[in-house]
Protein backbone atom coordinates (compact mmCIF):
# COMPACT_ATOMS: atom_id res chain seq x y z
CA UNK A 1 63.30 47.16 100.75
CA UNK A 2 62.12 47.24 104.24
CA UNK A 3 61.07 50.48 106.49
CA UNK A 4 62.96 53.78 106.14
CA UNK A 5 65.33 54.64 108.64
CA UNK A 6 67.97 57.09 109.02
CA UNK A 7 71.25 56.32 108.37
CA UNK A 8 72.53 59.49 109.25
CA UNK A 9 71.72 62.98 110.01
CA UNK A 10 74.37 65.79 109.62
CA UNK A 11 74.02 69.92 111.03
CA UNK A 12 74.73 72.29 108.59
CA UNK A 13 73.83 75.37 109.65
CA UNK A 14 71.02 77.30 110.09
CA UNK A 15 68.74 80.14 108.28
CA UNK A 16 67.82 83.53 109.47
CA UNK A 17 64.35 84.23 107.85
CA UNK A 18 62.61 87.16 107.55
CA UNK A 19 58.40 86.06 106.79
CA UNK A 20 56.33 85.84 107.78
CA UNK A 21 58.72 87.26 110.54
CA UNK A 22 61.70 87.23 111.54
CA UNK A 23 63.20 83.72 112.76
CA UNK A 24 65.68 81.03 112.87
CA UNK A 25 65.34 77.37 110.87
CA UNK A 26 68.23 74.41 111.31
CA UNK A 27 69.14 73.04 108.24
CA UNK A 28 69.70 69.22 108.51
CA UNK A 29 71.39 66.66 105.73
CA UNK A 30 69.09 63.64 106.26
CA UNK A 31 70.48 60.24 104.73
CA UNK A 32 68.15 57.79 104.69
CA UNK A 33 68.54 54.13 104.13
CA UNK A 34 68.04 53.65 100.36
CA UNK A 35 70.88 56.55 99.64
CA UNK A 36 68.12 59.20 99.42
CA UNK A 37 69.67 62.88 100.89
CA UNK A 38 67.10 65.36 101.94
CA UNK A 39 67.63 68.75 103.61
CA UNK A 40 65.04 69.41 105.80
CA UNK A 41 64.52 73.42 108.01
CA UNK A 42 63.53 72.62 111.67
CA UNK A 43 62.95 75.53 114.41
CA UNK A 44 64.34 74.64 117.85
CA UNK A 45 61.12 74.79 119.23
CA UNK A 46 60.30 71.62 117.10
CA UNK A 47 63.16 69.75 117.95
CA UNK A 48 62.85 69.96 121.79
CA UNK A 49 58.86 69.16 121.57
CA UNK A 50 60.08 66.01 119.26
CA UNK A 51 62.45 65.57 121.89
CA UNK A 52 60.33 65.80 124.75
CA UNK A 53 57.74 63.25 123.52
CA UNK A 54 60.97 60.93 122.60
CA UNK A 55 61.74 60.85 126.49
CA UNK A 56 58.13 60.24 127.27
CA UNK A 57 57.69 56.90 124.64
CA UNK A 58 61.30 55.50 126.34
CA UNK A 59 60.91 56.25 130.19
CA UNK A 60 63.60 53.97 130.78
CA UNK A 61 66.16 54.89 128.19
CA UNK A 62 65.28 58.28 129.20
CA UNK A 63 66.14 58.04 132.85
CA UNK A 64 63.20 58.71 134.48
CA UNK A 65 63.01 55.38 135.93
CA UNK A 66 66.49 55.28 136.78
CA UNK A 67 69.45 57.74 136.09
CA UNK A 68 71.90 55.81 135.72
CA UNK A 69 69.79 53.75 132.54
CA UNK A 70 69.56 56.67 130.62
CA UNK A 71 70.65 56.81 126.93
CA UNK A 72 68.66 59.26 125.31
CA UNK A 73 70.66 62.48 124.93
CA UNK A 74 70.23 65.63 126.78
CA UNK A 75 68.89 68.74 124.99
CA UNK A 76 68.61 72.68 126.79
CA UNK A 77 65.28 73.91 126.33
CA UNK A 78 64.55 77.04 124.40
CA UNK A 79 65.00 80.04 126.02
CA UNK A 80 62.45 82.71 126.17
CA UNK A 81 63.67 84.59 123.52
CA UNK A 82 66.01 82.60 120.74
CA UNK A 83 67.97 85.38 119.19
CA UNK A 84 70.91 84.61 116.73
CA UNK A 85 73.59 84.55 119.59
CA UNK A 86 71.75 81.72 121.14
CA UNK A 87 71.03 79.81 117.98
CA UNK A 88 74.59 80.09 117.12
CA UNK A 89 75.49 78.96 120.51
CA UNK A 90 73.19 75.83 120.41
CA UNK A 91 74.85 74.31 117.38
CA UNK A 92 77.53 71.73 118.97
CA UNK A 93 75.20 70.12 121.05
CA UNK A 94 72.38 69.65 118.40
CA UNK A 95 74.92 68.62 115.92
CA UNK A 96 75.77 65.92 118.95
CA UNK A 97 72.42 65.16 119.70
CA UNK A 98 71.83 64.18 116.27
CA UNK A 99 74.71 61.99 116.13
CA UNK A 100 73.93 60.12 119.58
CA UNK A 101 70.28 59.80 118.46
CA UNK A 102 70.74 57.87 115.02
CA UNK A 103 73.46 55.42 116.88
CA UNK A 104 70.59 54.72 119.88
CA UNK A 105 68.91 50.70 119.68
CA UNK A 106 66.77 50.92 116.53
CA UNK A 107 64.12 50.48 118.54
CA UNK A 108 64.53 53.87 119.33
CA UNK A 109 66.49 55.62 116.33
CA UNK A 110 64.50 54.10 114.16
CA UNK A 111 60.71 54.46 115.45
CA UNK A 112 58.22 56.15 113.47
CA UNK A 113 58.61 59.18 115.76
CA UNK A 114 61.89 59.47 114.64
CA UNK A 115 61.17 58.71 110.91
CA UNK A 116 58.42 60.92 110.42
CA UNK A 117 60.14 64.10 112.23
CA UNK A 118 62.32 64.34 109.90
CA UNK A 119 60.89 63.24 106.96
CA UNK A 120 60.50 65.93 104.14
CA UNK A 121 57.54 68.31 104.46
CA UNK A 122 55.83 70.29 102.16
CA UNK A 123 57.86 73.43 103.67
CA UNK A 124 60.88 72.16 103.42
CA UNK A 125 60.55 71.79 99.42
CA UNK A 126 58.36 75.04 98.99
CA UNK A 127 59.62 77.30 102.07
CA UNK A 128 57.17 80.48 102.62
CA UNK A 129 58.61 83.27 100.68
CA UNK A 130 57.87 86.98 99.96
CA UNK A 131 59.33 88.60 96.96
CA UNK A 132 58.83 91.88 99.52
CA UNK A 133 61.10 90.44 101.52
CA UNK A 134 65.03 90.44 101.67
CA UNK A 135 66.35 86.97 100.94
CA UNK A 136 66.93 83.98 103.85
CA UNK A 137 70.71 84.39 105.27
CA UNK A 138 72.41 81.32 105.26
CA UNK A 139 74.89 80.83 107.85
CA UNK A 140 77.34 77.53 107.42
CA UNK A 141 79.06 75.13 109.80
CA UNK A 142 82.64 74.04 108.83
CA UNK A 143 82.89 70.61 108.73
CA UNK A 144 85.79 70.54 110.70
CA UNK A 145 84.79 72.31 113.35
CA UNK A 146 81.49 71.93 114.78
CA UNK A 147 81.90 71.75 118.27
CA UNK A 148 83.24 75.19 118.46
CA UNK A 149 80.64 77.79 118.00
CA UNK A 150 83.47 80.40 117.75
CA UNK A 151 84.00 79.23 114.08
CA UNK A 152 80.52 79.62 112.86
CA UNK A 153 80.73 81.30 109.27
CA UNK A 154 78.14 83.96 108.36
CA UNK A 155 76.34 85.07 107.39
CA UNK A 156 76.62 83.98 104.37
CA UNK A 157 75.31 84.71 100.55
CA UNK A 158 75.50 81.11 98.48
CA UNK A 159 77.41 81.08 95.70
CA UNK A 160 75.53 81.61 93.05
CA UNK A 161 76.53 79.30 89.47
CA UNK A 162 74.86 78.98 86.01
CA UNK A 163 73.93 75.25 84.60
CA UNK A 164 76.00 75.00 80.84
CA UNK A 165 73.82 72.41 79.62
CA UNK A 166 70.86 70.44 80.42
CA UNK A 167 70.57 67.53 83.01
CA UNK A 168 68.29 64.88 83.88
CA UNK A 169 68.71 63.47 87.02
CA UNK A 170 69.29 59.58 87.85
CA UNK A 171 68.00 59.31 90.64
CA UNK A 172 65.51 60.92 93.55
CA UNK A 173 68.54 62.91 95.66
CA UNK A 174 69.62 64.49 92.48
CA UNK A 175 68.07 67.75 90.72
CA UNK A 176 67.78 68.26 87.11
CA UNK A 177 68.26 71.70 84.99
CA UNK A 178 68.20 73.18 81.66
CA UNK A 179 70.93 75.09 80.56
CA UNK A 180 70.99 78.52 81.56
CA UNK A 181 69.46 77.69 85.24
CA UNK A 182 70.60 80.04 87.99
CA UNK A 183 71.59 77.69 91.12
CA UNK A 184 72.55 78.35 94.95
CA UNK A 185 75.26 76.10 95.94
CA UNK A 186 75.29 74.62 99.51
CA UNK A 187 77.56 72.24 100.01
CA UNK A 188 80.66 71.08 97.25
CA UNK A 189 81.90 67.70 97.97
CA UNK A 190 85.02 66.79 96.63
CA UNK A 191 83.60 63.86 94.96
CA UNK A 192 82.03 65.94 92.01
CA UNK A 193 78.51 65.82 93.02
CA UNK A 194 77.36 69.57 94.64
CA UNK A 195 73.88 70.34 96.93
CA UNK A 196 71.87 73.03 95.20
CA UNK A 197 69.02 74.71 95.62
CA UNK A 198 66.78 76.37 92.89
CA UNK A 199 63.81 78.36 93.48
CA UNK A 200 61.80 75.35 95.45
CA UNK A 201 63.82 72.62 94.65
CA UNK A 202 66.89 71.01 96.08
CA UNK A 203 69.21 68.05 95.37
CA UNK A 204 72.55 67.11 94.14
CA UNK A 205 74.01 68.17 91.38
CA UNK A 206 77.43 67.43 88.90
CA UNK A 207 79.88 69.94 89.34
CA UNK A 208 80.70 69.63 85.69
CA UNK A 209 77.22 71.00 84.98
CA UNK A 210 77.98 74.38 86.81
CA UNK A 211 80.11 77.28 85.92
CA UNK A 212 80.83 80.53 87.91
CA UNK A 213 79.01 83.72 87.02
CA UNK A 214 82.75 85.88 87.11
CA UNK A 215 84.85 83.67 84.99
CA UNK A 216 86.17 80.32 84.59
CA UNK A 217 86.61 78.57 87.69
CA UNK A 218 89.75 77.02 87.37
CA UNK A 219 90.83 79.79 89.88
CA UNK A 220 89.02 77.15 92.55
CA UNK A 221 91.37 74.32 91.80
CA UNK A 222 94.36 73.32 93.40
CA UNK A 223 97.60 73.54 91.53
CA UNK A 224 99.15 70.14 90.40
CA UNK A 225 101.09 68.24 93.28
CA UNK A 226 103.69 66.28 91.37
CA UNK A 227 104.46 64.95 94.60
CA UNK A 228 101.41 62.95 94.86
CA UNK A 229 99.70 62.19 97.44
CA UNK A 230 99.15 58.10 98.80
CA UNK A 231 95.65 56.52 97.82
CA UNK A 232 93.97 53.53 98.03
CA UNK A 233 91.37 52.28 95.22
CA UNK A 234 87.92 51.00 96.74
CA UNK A 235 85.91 50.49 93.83
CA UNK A 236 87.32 49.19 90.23
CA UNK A 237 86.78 51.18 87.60
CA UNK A 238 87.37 50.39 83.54
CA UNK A 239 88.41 52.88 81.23
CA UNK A 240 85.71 54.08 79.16
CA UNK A 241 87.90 57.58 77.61
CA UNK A 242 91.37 57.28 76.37
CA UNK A 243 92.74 59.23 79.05
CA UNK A 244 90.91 57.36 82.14
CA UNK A 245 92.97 54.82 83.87
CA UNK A 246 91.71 51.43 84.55
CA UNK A 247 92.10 49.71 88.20
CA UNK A 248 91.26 47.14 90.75
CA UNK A 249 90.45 47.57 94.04
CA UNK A 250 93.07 47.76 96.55
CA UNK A 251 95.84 49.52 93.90
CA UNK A 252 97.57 51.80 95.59
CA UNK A 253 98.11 54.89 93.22
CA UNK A 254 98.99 58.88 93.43
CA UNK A 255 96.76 61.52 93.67
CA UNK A 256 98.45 64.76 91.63
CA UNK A 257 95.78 66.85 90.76
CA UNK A 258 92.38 67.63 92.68
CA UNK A 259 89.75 68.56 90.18
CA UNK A 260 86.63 70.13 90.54
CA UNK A 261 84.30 67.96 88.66
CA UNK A 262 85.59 64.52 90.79
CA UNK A 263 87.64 62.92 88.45
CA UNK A 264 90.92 63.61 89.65
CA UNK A 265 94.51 63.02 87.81
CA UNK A 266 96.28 60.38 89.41
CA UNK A 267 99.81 57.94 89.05
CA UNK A 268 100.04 54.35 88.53
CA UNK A 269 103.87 53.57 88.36
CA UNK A 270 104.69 55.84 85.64
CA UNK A 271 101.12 56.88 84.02
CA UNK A 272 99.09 59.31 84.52
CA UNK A 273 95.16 59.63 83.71
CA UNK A 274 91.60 60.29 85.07
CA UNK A 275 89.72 58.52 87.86
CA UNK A 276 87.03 59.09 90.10
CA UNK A 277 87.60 60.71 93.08
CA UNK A 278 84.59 58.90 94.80
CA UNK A 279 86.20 55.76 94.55
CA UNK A 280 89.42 56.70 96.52
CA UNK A 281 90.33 56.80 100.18
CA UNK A 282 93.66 58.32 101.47
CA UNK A 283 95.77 55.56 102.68
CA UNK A 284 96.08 54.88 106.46
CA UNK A 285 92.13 56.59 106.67
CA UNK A 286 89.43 54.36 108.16
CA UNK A 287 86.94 52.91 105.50
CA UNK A 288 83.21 54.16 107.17
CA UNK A 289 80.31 52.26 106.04
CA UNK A 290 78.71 55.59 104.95
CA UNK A 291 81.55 55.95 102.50
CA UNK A 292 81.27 52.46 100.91
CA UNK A 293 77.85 53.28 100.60
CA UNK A 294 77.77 56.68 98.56
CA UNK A 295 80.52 54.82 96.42
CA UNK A 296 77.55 52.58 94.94
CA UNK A 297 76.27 55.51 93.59
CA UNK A 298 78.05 56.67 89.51
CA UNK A 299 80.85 58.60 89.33
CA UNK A 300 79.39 62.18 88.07
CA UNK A 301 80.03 63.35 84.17
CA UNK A 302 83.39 64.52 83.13
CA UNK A 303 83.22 67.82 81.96
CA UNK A 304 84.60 67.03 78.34
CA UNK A 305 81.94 64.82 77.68
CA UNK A 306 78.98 67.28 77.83
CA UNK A 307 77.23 68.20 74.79
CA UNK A 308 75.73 71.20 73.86
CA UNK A 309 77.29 73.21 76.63
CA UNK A 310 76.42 77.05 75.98
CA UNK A 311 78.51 79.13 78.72
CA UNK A 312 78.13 82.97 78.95
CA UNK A 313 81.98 83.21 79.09
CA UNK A 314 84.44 83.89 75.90
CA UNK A 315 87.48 82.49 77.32
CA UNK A 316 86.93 79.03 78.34
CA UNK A 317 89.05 76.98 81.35
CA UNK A 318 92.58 76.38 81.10
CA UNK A 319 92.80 72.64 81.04
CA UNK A 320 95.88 70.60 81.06
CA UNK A 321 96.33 68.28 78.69
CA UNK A 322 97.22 64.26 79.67
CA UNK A 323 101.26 64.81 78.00
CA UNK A 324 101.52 67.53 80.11
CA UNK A 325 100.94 65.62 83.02
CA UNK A 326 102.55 63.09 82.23
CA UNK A 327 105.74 64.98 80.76
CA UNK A 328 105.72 66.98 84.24
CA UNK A 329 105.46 63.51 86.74
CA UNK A 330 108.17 61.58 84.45
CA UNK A 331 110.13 64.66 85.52
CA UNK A 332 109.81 64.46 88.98
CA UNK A 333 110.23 61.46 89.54
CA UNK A 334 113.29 61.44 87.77
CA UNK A 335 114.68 64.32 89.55
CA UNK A 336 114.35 62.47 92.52
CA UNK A 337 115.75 59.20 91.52
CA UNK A 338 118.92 62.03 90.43
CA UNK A 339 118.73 63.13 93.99
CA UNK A 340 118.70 59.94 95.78
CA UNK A 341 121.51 58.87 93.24
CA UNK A 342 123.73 61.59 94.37
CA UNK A 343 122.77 61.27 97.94
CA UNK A 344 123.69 58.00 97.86
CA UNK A 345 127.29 58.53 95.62
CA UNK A 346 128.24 61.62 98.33
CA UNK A 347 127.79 58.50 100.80
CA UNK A 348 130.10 55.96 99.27
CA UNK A 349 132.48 58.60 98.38
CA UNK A 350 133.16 59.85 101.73
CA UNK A 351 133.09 56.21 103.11
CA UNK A 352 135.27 55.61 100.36
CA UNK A 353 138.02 58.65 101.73
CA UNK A 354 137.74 57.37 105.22
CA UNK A 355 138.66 53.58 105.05
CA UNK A 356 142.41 54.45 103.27
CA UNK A 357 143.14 56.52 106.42
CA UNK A 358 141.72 54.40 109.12
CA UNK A 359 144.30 51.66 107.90
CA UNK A 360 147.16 54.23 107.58
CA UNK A 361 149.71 54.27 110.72
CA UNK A 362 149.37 56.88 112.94
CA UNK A 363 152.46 59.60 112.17
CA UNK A 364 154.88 59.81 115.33
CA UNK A 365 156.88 62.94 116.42
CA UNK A 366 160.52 63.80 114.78
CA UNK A 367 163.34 63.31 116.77
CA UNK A 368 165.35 66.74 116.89
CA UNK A 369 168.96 66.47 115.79
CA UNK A 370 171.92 66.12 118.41
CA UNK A 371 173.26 70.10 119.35
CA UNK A 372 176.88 70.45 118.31
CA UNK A 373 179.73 70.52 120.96
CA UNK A 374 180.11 73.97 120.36
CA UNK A 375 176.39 74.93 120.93
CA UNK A 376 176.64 72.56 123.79
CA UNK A 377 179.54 74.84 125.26
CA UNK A 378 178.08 78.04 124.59
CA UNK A 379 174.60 77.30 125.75
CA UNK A 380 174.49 74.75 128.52
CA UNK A 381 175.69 75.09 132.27
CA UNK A 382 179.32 73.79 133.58
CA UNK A 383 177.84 70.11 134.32
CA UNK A 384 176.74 69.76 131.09
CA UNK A 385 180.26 70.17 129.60
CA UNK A 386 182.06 67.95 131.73
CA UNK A 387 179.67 65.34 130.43
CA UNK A 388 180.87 65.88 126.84
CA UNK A 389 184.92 66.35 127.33
C-alpha cells in the first residue's frame, strides 16, 4: 500500500478536562486509507496553528495571492478566553472545516502536514489523568444535527457495559477484552460493531460482546416491524447457521427487526432469517464509497455463537425464536392479501349494483285520472261546465 491519507475525518464532540487544569479537547473519528479508525483529542489552539501554517505552505489556494483563488477553508481564531459556551459554539464550522479539508486536491489534503496532525499521539492513547481528579465530561454531537449548536448533548456520562466473554481483535481499529472488562461506550453503530474506550485504550468493539450493567438490554431494541421496511443487498452473504439467510447482491428483501448485535431479521418472499446489517442499504439511499468500504470489513459475531459467556445477570434476554417470526410475517402478510381481497370485492360489487340501473329506463310521472262530471260541476267555474254538457 502506498502513503497514508485520510479518507475521512468526522466531529464528535468534545471533552471538558479537569488536569492538569481545567480545559477543552475535540474529539475527532479519523479514517484513514487502509480502514484503520482512530480517535484522536485536539485543543482549538492546535487546530488553528495547524491551520495557520496550512495557509502559509498553499499561498495560492489560500488566497493570499488572489481572493478569488482561494480554497482552503476559513477558520475564527481562538478567542482570548475559550470557555465551554464558545467551544460549543465553534462546533459546526470545525465539523465543516474538516469536511472541506479532506475533499481539497490531494496535494493539499493529503500532505504530510495534514497526515501527521492528525495522526495518533502518545496522548491520545494514554491521556494525562489524575485519580484526584473528577472524571473527563464527554459532551456528544448528534449525527443528525451538527450544524446547529443548539442541539449539542451534554454533558454527558458514557454508558458504561461489561464484556461477557473474551475477545481478540482482528484487526488494528478493533480492541480486545477478557470477560468481565468494564467499557465506556462512544459511539453504537447500527452495524454491530461499537467505539469503546477502556482505561487507555480505544477501538471498536462487537456489540454482542457487551451487556448492560442494569439488566438485559433488550429494552434498547426496537420492537418487530412486520411491515418491513425496503432494502437492498450490497454484499452476498452464505448461510453459515440454520437460521441465516443466504443472498446475492442486488436482492431486494425486508427489514423486520433491528437488532442490536447487527444481524438483523429480515424477509425474502415468505422467509424469514438473520443477515448482516452491514451489508444492507435502504432502497432509494445513495451508495457512498465510505460505505462500500467498511462493508469489506466481517460482519461482527452473533450473539448465540459466543462461548463461555459469564454475565452478572440471572435472567437472560428475551429472544425470539425464527417460528415466531416467521409465524408472525406469514400473518401479516396474509392479512393484507385479506384486505386487498375485500377492497377489491367491495369494488366489483358496487360496480356490479350500478351497471343494472344505468341500463334501466328512467321512470316517468303518472298521469292523474280524469275528475268525474260531478266533481267537475261542483268544483270548477261556469266555463268549465259548458265545456262538458
Amino acid at each position: 500500500m502506498g502513503d497514508a491519507f485520510i479518507r475521512h475525518i468526522e466531529l464528535l464532540g468534545y471533552e471538558k478536562r479537569f488536569f492538569p487544569s481545567q480545559h477543552y479537547v475535540y474529539m475527532f473519528l479519523v479514517k484513514w486509507n487502509d480502514l484503520s479508525e482512530k480517535v484522536v483529542y485536539r485543543r482549538f489552539t492546535e487546530i488553528y496553528e495547524f491551520h495557520k501554517a496550512l495557509k502559509e505552505m498553499f499561498p495560492i489556494e489560500s488566497g493570499d495571492i488572489n481572493i478569488e483563488n482561494r480554497i482552503i477553508p476559513h477558520l475564527p481564531a481562538p478567542k482570548w478566553f475559550d470557555g465551554q459556551r464558545s467551544t460549543e459554539n465553534r462546533q459546526g464550522t470545525l465539523a465543516e472545516y474538516c469536511y472541506t479539508l479532506v475533499n481539497l486536491p490531494h496535494k493539499i489534503s493529503r500532505c504530510l502536514h495534514v497526515v501527521n496532525f492528525f495522526k495518533v499521539r502518545h496522548d491520545d492513547m494514554n491521556p494525562v489523568t489524575d485519580s484526584q481528579i473528577k472524571k473527563p465530561e464527554v459532551f456528544l454531537l448528534p449525527k443528525d444535527s451538527k450544524k446547529n449548536p443548539t442541539d449539542i448533548t451534554g454533558p454527558i456520562v458514557l454508558q458504561t457495559y461489561r464484556a461477557i466473554a473474551d475477545y481478540e481483535k482482528n484487526s488494528t481499529s478493533e480492541m480486545a477484552l477478557k470477560a468481565g472488562d468494564m467499557v465506556d461506550v462512544v459511539e453504537k453503530s447500527e452495524n454491530g460493531w461499537w467505539f469503546c474506550q477502556l482505561k487507555n485504550k480505544r477501538g471498536w468493539v462487537p456489540a454482542a460482546y457487551l451487556e448492560p450493567l442494569d439488566g438485559p438490554d433488550e429494552s434498547e431494541e426496537q420492537e418487530p416491524n412486520y411491515a418491513g421496511e425496503a432494502y437492498v443487498v450490497q454484499k452476498s452473504y452464505t448461510a453459515v447457521e440454520e437460521d441465516e439467510l443466504t443472498l446475492k447482491e442486488g436482492d431486494t428483501i425486508e427489514v423486520i427487526h433491528k437488532l442490536l448485535d447487527g444481524w438483523w431479521v429480515i424477509r425474502k418472499d415468505e422467509t424469514t432469517g438473520y443477515y448482516p446489517s452491514m451489508y444492507l442499504q435502504k432502497a432509494g439511499e445513495v451508495n457512498t464509497s465510505v460505505k462500500s468500504e467498511l462493508r469489506n470489513r466481517g460482519a461482527p459475531p452473533r450473539r448465540s455463537t459466543i462461548r463461555n459467556v459469564k454475565s452478572i445477570h440471572k435472567q437472560g434476554r428475551k429472544q425470539i425464536s425464527q417460528e415466531t417470526y416467521r409465524r408472525n410475517s406469514k400473518k401479516y402478510i396474509q392479512n393484507q392479501r385479506r384486505m386487498r381481497g375485500n377492497s377489491q370485492n367491495k369494488a366489483n360489487v358496487i360496480i356490479e349494483k350500478n351497471e343494472p340501473e344505468d341500463n334501466k329506463p328512467k321512470a316517468q310521472p303518472a298521469v292523474p285520472p280524469r275528475p268525474s262530471k260531478d266533481l267537475i260541476l261542483n268544483r270548477c267555474t261556469e266555463s268549465t261546465w259548458r265545456k262538458i254538457l
